[in-house]
Protein backbone atom coordinates (compact mmCIF):
# COMPACT_ATOMS: atom_id res chain seq x y z
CA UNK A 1 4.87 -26.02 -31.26
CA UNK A 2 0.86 -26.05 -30.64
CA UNK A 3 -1.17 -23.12 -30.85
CA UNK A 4 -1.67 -23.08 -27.19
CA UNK A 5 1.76 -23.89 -25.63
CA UNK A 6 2.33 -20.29 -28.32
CA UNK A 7 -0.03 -18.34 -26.63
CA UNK A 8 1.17 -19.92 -22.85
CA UNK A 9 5.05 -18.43 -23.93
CA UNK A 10 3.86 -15.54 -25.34
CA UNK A 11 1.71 -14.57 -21.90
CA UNK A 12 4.89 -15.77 -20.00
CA UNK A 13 7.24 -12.98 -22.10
CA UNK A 14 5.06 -10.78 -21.65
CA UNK A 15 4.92 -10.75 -17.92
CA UNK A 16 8.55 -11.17 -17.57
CA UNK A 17 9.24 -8.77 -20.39
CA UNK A 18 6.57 -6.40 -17.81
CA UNK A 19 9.13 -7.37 -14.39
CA UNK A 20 11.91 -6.79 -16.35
CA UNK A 21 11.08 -3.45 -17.45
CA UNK A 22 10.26 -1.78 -14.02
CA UNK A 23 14.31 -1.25 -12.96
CA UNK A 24 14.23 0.83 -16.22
CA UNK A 25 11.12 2.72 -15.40
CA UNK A 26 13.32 4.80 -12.75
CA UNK A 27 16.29 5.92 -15.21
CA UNK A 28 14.31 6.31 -18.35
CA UNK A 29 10.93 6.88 -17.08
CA UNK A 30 7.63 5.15 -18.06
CA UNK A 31 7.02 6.75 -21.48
CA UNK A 32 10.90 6.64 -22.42
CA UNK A 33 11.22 2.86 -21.60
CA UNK A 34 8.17 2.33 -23.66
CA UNK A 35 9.21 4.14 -26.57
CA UNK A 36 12.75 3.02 -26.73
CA UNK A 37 11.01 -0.76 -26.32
CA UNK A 38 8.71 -0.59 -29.18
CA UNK A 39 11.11 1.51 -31.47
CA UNK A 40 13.83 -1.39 -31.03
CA UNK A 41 10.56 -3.47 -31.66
CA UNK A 42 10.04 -1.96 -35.07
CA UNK A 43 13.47 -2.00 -36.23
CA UNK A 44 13.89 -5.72 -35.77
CA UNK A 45 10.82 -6.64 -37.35
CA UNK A 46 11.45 -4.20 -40.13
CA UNK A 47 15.08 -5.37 -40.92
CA UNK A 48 13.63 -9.26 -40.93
CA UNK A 49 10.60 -8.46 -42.27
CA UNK A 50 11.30 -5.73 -45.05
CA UNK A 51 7.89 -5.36 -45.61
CA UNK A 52 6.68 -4.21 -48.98
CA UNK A 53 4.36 -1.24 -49.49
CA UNK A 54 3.47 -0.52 -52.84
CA UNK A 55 0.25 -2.13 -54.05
CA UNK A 56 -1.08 -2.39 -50.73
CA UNK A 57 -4.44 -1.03 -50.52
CA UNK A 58 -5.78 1.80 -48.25
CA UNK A 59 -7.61 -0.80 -45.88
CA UNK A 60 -4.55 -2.82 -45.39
CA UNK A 61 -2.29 0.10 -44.57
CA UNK A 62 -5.71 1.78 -42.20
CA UNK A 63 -5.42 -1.61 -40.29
CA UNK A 64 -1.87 -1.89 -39.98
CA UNK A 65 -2.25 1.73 -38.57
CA UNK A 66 -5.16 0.79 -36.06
CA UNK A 67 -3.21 -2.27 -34.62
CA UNK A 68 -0.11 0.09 -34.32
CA UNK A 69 -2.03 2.94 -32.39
CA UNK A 70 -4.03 0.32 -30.21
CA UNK A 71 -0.49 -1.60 -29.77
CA UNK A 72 1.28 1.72 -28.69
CA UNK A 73 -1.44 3.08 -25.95
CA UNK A 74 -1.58 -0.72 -24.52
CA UNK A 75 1.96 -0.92 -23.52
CA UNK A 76 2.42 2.50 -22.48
CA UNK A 77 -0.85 2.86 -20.58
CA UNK A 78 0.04 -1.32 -18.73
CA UNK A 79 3.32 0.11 -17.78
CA UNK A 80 2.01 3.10 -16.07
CA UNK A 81 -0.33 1.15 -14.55
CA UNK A 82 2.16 -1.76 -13.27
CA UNK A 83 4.61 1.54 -12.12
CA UNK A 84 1.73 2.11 -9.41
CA UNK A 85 -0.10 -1.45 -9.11
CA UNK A 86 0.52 -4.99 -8.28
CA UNK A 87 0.46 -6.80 -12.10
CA UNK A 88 -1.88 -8.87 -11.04
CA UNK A 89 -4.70 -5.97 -10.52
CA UNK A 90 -3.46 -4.22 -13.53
CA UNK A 91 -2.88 -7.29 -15.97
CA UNK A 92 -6.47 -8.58 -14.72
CA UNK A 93 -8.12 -5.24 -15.17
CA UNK A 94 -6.39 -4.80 -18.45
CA UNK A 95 -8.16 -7.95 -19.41
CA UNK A 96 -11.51 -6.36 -18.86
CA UNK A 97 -10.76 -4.99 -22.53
CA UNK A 98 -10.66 -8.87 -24.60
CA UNK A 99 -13.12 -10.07 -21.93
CA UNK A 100 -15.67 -6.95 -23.45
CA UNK A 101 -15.22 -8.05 -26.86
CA UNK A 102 -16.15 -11.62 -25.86
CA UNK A 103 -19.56 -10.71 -24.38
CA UNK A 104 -20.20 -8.28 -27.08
CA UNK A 105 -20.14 -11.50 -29.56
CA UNK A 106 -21.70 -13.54 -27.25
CA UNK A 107 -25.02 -12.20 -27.65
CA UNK A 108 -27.05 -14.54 -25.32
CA UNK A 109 -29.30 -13.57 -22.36
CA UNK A 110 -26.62 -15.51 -20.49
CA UNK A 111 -23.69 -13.14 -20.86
CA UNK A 112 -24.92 -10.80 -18.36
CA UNK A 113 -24.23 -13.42 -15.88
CA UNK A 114 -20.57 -12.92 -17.25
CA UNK A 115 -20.20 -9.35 -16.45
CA UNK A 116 -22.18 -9.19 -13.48
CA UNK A 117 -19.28 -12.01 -12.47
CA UNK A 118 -16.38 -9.64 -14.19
CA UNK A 119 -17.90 -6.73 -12.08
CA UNK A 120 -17.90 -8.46 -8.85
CA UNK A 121 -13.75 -9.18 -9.43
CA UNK A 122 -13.29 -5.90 -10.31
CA UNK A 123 -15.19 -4.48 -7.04
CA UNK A 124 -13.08 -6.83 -5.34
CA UNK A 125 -9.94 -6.16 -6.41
CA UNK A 126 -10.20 -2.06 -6.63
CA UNK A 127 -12.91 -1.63 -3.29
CA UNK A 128 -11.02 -3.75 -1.18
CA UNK A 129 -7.16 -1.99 -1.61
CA UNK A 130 -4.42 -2.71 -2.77
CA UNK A 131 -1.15 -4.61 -1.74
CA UNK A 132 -2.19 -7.47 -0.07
CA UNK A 133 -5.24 -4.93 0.84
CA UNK A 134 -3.44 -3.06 2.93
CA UNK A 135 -3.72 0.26 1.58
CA UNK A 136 -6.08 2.09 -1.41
CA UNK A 137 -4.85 1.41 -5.13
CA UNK A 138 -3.61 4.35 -6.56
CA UNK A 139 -6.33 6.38 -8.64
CA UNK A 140 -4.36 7.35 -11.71
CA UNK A 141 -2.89 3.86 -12.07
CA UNK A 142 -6.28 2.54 -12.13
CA UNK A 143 -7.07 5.01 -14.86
CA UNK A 144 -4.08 3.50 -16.52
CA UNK A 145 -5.38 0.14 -16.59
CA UNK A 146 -8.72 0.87 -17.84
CA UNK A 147 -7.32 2.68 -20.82
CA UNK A 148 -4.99 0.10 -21.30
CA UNK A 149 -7.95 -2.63 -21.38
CA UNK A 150 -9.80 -0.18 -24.38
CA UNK A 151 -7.06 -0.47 -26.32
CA UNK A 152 -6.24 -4.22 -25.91
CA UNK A 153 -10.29 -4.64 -26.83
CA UNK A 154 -9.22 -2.76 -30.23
CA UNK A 155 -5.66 -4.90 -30.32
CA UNK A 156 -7.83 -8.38 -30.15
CA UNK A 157 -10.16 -7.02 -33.18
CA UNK A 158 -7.13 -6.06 -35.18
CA UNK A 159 -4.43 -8.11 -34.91
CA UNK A 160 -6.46 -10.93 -36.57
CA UNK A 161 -7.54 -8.85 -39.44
CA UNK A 162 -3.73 -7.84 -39.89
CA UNK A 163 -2.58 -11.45 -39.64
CA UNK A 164 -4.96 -12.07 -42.75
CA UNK A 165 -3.89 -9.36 -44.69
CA UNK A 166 0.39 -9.45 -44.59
CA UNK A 167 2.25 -12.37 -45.09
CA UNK A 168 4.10 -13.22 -41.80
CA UNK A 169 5.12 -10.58 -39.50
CA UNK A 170 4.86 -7.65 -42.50
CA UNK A 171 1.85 -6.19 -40.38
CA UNK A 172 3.43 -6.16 -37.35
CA UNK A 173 6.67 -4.39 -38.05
CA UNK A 174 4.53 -1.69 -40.05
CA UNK A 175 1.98 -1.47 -37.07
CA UNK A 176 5.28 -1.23 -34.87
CA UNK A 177 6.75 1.42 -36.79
CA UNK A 178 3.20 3.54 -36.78
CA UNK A 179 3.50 2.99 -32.85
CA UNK A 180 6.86 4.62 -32.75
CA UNK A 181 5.35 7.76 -34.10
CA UNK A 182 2.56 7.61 -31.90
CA UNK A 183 4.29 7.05 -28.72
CA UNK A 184 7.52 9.80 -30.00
CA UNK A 185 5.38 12.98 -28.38
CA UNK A 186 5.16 10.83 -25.33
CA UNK A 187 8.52 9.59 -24.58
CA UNK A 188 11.11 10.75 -26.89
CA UNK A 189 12.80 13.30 -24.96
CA UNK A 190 12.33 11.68 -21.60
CA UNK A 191 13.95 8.34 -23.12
CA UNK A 192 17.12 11.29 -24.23
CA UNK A 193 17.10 12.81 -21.27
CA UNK A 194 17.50 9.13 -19.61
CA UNK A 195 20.19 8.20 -21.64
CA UNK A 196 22.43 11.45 -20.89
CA UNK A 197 22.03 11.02 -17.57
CA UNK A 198 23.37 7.77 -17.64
CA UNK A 199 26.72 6.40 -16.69
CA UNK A 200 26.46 3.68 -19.45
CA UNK A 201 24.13 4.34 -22.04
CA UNK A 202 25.27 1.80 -23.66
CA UNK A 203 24.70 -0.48 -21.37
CA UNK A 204 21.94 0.94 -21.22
CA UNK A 205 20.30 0.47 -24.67
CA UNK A 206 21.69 -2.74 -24.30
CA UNK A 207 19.31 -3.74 -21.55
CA UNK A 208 16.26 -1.82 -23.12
CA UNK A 209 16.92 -4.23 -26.64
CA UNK A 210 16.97 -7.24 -24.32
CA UNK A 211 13.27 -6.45 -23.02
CA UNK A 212 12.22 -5.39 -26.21
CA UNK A 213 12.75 -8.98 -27.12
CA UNK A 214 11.23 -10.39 -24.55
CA UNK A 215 8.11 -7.56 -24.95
CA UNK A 216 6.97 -7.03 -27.45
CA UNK A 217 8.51 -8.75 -29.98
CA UNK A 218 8.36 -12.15 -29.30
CA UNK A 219 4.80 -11.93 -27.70
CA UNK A 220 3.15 -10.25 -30.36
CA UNK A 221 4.86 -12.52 -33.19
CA UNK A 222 3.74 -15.43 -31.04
CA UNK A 223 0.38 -14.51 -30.83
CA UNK A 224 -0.62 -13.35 -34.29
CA UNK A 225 1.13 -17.43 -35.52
CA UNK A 226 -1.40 -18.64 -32.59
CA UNK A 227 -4.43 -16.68 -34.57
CA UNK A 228 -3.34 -18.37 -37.54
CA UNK A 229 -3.37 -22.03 -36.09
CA UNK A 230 -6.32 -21.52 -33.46
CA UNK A 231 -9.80 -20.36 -33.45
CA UNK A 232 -10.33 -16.99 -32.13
CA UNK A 233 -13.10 -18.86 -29.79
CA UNK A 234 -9.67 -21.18 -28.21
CA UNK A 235 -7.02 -18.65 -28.42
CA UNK A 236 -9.64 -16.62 -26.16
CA UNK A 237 -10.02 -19.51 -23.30
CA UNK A 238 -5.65 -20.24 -23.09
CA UNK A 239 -5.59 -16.15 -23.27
CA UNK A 240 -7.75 -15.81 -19.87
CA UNK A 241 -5.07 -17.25 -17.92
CA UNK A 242 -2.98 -13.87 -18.73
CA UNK A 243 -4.27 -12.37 -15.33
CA UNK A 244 -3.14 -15.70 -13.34
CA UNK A 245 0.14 -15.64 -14.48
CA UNK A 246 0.56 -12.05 -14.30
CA UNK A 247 -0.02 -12.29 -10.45
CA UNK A 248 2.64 -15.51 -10.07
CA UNK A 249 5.08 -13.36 -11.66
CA UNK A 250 4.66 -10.04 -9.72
CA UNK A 251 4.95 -12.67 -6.67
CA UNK A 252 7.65 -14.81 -7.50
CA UNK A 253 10.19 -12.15 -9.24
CA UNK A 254 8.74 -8.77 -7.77
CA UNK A 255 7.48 -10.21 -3.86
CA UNK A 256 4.24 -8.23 -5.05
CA UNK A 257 1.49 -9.83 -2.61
CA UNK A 258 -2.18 -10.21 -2.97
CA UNK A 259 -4.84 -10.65 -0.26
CA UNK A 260 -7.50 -12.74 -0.69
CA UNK A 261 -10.11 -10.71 -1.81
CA UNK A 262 -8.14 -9.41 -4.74
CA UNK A 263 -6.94 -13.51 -5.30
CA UNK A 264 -10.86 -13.59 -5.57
CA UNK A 265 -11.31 -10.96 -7.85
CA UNK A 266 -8.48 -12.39 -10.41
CA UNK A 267 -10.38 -15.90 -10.41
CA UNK A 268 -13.57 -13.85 -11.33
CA UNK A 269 -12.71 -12.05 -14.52
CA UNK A 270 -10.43 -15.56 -15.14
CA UNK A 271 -13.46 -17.13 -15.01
CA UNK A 272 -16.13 -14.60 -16.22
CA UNK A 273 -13.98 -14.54 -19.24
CA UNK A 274 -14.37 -18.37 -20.20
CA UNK A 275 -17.63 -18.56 -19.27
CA UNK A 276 -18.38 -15.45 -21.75
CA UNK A 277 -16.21 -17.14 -24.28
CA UNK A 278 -17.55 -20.88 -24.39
CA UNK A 279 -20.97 -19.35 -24.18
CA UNK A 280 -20.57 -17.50 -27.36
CA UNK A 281 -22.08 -18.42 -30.75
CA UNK A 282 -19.69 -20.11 -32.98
């Protein structure tokens, strides 16, 4: 399959994988959802990866860490910030974080032009309301989806360097498993509490594996092949369309509207961040 059509399915998953995990939001809670998702993340990539340890060096295992911690605060942080916004505001200011890394290697008068475009989307989507601008965008999901964008700026400058260093998905499942322990404090005991206060907990977990596959698993797996096939400079024009397809998900399987100006305001980081990226030095 071509690098791009990867990256296309692995933006698709991880929207759906996003929808999908809402219903579950309500029984297990934000932080428990998350942490059952990436644990069952790290167990399948551990039992089909079996990654080995021992003569790894220190930098290897510090970047496997890095990508796990920045890994672990991105999902939690998007799904807080998709429990109170439309996904298209909070996938497209999520973004903000792969779109900084862009103009920080673009290093041309020009890329000012870039963020002064990636502003002007922002002020449109957050200045303007929320729902279809009917209403104000909740405050702390905002501050959701700018710490989620920090740590998908660090997830773009590691995942590459982890790619080089493990043979195939090694990297990931020891990133996943670091993300477990980061993410345990947070949702551990809410995810327990969920599942004894459930009629089927089975069924439950059941569910919770299914999205795990969906996201992260199959996303992040798909990606890190894409970085291995694709230029960074590439992977980062297909990966701009992540806000786009965010919002035609939250409207076709949530019924999550958007008003114009915040239509506007997606199409300006969308296209602030190919501008910024075919403007960079190779």
């Amino acid at each position: 399959m071509p690098a791009p059509v990867l990256c296309l399915v692995s933006m698709l998953a991880v929207q759906l994988g996003v929808a999908a995990s809402k219903p579950l939001f309500g029984v297990l809670g934000v932080a428990g959802a998350t942490f059952l998702r990436i644990s069952f993340a790290a167990v399948v990539l551990l039992a089909v990866t079996r990654p080995r340890l021992r003569g790894r060096s220190p930098r290897d295992l510090a970047l496997a860490g890095l990508l796990g911690i920045a890994s672990a605060g991105m999902t939690l942080l998007f799904a807080g910030a998709v429990d109170r916004l439309p996904m298209g505001t909070a996938a497209t200011i999520e973004f903000l974080g792969p779109l900084a890394v862009a103009l920080v290697f673009a290093r041309r008068a020009g890329h000012v032009l870039w963020a002064v475009l990636a502003a002007a989307g922002v002020a449109l989507l957050t200045l303007l309301g929320g729902d279809g601008g009917s209403g104000g965008l909740d405050p702390v999901g905002l501050a959701y989806a700018f710490g989620a964008a920090a740590c998908y700026a660090g997830y773009i400058l590691f995942t590459d360097k982890v790619g080089a260093a493990f043979k195939g998905f090694e990297g990931l499942a020891v990133s996943f498993t670091i993300g477990t322990v980061v993410l345990a404090p947070f949702g551990a005991a809410e995810a327990l509490h969920g599942l004894a206060g459930s009629s089927s907990p089975a069924l439950l977990l059941l569910a919770v594996a299914g999205v795990a596959l969906l996201f992260p698993v199959l996303p992040y797996a798909l990606e890190m092949t894409a970085l291995r096939r694709m230029s960074q400079r590439v992977f980062s024009v297909v990966v701009s369309l992540d806000p786009a397809i965010s919002a035609l998900v939250g409207l076709l399987v949530l019924g999550q509207l958007l008003g114009l100006p915040q239509v506007l305001g997606i199409c300006c980081v969308v296209a602030a961040s190919v501008g910024a990226t075919l403007t960079a030095r190779r």
